[in-house]
N, C-alpha and C. Protein backbone atom coordinates (compact mmCIF):
# COMPACT_ATOMS: atom_id res chain seq x y z
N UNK A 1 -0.87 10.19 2.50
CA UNK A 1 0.37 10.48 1.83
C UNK A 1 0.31 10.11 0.35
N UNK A 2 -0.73 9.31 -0.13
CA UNK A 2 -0.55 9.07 -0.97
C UNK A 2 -1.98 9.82 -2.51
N UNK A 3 -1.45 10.04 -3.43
CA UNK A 3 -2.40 10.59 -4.10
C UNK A 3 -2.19 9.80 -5.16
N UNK A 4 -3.86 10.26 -5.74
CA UNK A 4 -4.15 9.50 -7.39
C UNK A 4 -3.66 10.21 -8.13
N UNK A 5 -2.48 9.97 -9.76
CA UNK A 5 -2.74 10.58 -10.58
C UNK A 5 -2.97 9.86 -11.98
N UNK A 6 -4.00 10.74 -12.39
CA UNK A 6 -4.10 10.40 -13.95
C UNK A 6 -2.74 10.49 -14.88
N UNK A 7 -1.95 11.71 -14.98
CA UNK A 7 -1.16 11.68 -15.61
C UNK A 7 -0.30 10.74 -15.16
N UNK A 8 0.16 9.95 -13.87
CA UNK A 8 0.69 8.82 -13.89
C UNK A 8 0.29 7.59 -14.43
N UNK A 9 -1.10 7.57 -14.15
CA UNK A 9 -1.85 6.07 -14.32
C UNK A 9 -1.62 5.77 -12.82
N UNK A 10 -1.20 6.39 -11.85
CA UNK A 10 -1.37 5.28 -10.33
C UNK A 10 -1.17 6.40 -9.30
N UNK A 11 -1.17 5.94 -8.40
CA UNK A 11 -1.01 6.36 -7.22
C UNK A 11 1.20 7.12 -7.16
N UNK A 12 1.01 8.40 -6.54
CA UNK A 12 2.25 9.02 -6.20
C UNK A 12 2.57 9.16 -4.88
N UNK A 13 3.63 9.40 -4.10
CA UNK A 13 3.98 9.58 -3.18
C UNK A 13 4.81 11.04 -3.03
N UNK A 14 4.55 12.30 -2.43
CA UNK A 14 5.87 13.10 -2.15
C UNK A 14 6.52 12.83 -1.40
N UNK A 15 7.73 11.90 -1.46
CA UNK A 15 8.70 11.33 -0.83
C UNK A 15 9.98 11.31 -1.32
N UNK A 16 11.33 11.77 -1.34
CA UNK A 16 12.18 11.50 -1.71
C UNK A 16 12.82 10.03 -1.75
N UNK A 17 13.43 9.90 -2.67
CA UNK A 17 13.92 8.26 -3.35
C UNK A 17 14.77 7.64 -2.05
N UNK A 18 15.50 8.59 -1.30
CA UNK A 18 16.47 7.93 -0.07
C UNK A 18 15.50 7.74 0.93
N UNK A 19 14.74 8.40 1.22
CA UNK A 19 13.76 8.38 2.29
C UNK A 19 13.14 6.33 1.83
N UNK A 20 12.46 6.45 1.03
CA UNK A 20 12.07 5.29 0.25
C UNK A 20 12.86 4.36 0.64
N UNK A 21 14.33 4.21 -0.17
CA UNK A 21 14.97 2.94 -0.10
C UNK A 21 15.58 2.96 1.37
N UNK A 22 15.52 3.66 2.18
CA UNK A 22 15.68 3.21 3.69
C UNK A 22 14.54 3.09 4.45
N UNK A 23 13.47 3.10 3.72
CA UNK A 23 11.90 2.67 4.66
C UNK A 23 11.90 1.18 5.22
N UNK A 24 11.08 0.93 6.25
CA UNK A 24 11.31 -0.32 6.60
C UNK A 24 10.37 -1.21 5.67
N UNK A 25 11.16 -2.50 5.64
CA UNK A 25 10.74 -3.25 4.89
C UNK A 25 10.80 -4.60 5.25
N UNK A 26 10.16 -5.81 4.39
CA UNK A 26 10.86 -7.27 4.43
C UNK A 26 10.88 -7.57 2.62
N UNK A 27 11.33 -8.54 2.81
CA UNK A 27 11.81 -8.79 1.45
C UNK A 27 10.24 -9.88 1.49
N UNK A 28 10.26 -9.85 0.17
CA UNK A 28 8.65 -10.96 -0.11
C UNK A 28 9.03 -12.69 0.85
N UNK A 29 10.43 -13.12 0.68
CA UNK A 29 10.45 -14.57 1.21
C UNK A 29 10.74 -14.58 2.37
N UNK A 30 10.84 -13.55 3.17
CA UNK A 30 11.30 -13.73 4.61
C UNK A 30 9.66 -13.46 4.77
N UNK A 31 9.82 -14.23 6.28
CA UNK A 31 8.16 -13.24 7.53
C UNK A 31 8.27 -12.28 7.59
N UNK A 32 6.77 -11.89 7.20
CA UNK A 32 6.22 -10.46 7.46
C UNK A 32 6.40 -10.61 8.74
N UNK A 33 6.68 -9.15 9.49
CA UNK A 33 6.73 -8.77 10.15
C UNK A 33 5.52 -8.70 11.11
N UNK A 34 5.01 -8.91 12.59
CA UNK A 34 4.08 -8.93 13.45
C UNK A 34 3.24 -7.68 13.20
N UNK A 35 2.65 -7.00 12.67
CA UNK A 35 1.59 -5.90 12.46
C UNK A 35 1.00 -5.67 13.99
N UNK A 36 1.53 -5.75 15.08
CA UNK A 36 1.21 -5.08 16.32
C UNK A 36 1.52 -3.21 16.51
N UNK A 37 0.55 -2.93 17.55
CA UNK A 37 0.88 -1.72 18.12
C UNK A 37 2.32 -0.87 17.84
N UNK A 38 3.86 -1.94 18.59
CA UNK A 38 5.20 -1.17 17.92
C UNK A 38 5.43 -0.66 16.68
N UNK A 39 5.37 -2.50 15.99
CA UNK A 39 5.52 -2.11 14.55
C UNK A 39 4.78 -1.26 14.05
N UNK A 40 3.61 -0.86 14.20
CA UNK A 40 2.83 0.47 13.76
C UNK A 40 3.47 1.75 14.11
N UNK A 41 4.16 1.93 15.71
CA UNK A 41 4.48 2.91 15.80
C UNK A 41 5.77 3.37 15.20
N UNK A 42 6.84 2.32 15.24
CA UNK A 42 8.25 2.48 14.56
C UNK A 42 8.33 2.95 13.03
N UNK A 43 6.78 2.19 11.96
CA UNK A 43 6.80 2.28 10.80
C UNK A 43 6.00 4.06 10.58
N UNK A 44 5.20 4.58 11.66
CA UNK A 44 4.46 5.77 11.27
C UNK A 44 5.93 6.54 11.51
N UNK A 45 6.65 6.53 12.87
CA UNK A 45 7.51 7.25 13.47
C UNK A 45 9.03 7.74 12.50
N UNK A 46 9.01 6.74 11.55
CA UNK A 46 9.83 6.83 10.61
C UNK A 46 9.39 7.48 9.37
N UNK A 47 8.02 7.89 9.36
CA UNK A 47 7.57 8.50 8.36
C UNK A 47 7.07 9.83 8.80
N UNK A 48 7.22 9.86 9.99
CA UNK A 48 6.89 11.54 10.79
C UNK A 48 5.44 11.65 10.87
N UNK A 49 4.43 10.56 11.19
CA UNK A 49 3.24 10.22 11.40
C UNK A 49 2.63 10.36 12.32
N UNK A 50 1.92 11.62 12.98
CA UNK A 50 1.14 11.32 14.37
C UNK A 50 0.17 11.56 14.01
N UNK A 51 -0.85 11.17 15.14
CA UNK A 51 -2.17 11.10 15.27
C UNK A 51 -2.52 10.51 16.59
């Protein structure tokens, strides 16, 4: 999903901005979240990710 650009200087996403600010997240001072099997699937499933 994600591409290089030069004319940015970084990496882009085609994603709309609402999509974004309702992605799942944690804030930096709370616990990260368990990186198991669910959480993989809830975080792809919300991004329309199969494989």
């Amino acid at each position: 999903m994600l591409s290089y650009s030069t004319d940015h200087g970084g990496y882009v996403v085609d994603l709309d901005k609402d999509m974004l600010e309702e992605a799942p997240r944690y804030a930096g001072d709370d616990d990260a979240p368990l990186y198991d099997a669910d959480y993989d699937r809830a975080v792809n499933t919300y991004y329309g990710v199969t494989y």
